[in-house]
Protein backbone atom coordinates (compact mmCIF):
# COMPACT_ATOMS: atom_id res chain seq x y z
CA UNK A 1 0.00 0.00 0.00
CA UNK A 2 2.65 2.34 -0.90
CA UNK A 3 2.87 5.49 -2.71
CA UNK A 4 5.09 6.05 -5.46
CA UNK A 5 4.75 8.62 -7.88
CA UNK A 6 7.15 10.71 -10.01
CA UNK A 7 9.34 11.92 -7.03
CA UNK A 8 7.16 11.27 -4.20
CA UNK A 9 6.70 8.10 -2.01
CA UNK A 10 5.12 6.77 1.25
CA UNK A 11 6.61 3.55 2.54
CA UNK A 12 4.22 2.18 4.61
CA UNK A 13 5.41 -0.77 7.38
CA UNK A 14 3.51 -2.46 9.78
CA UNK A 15 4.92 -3.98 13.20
CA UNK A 16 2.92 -5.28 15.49
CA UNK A 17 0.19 -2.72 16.57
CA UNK A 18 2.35 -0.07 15.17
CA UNK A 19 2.25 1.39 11.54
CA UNK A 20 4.77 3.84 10.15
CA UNK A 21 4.63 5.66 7.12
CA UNK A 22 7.83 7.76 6.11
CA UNK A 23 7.66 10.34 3.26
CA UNK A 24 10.47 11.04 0.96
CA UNK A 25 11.47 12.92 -2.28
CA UNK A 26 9.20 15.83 -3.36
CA UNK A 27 5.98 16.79 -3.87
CA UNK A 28 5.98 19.91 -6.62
CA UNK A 29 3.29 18.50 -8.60
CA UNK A 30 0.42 21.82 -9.82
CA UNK A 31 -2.42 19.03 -8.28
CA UNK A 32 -0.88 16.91 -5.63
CA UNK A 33 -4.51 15.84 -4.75
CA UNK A 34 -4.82 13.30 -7.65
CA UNK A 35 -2.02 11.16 -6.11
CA UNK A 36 -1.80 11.89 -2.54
CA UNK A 37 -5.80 11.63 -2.16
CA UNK A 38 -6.71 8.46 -3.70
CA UNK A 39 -3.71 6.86 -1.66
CA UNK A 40 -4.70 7.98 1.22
CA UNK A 41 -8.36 7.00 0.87
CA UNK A 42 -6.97 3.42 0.69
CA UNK A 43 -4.36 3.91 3.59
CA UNK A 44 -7.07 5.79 5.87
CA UNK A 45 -9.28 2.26 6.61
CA UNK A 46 -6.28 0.19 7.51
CA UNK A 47 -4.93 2.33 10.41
CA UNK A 48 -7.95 1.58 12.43
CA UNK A 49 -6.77 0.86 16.06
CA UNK A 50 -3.25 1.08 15.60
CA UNK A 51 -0.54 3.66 16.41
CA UNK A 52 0.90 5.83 13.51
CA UNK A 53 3.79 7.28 12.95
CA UNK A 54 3.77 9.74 10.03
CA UNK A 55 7.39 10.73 9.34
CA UNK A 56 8.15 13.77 6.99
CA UNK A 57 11.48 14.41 7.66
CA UNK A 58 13.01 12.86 4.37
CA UNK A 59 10.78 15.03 1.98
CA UNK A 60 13.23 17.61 0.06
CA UNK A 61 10.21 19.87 -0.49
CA UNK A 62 6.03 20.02 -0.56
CA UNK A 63 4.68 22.32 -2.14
CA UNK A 64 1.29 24.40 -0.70
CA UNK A 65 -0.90 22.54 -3.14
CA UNK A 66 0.42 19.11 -1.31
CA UNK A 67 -0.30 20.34 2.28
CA UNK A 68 -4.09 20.12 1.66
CA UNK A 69 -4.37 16.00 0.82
CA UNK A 70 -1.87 15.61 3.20
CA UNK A 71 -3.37 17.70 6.23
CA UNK A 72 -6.28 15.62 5.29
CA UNK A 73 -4.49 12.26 5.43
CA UNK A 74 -3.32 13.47 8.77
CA UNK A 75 -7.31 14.31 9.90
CA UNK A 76 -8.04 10.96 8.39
CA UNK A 77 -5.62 9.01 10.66
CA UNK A 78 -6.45 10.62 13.64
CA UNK A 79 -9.97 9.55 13.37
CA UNK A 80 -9.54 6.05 12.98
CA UNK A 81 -5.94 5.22 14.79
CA UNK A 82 -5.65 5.26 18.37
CA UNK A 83 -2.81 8.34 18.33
CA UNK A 84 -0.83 9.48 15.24
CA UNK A 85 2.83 11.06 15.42
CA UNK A 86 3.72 13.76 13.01
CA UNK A 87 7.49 14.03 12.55
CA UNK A 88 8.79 16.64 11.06
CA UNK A 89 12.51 18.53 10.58
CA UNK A 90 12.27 22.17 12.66
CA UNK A 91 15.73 23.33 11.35
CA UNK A 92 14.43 22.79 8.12
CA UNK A 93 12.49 26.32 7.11
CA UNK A 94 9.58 25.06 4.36
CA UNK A 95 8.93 22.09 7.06
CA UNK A 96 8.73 24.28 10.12
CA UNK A 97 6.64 26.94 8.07
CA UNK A 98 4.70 24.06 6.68
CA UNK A 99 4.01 22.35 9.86
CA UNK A 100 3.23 25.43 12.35
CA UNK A 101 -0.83 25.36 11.44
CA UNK A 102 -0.54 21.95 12.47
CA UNK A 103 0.97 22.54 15.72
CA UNK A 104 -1.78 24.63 16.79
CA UNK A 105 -4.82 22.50 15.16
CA UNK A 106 -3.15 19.29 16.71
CA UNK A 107 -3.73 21.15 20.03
CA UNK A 108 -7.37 20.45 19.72
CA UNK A 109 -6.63 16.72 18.79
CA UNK A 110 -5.40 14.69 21.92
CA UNK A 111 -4.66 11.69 19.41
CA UNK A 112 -2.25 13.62 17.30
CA UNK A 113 1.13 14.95 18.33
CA UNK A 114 4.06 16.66 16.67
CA UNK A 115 7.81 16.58 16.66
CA UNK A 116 10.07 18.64 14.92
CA UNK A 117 13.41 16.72 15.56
């Protein structure tokens, strides 16, 4: 259940009742949504009950048009897993920008936290 497109993937690995899904590459694409949504709509159902770890921290760049599919992968998780970890790279600018909005929306979600190591 992996993504792989053009310069983007998702590895997706599952270990016990944990499931991890690390993004790499880049995401510069003018409608992200065709690839990243239709994944994710598959990936969405199978985290039910399990703890996610959602690792950005390889991705070279995302675009604004990719933040929307994946903020919504990220709402997505949260309602079906029982806690989802965002990681992200703080010393990296475009990923702290990025990720700030979903610092203080995953404020309102106890199931979702963030790191930015």
């Amino acid at each position: 259940m992996n993504l792989v497109s053009d310069e983007l993937s998702a590895t997706v690995t599952r270990l016990g009742g944990k499931v991890s899904i690390v993004f790499e590459g880049k995401s510069d694409r003018q409608d992200p949504s065709e690839i990243i949504s239709p994944w994710s709509e598959r990936v969405i159902p199978t985290l039910s009950g399990f703890e996610v770890d959602v690792d950005f921290r390889g991705l070279e760049y995302l675009n604004s048009s990719s933040f929307m599919p994946i903020f919504k992968m990220l709402s997505g998780a949260r309602d079906v897993a029982d806690s989802v970890l965002v990681r992200y790279d703080g010393s990296v600018n475009w990923q702290r920008l990025s990720f700030a909005s979903l610092e203080t929306i995953s404020k309102a979600w106890p199931n979702l936290q963030m790191s930015n190591h």
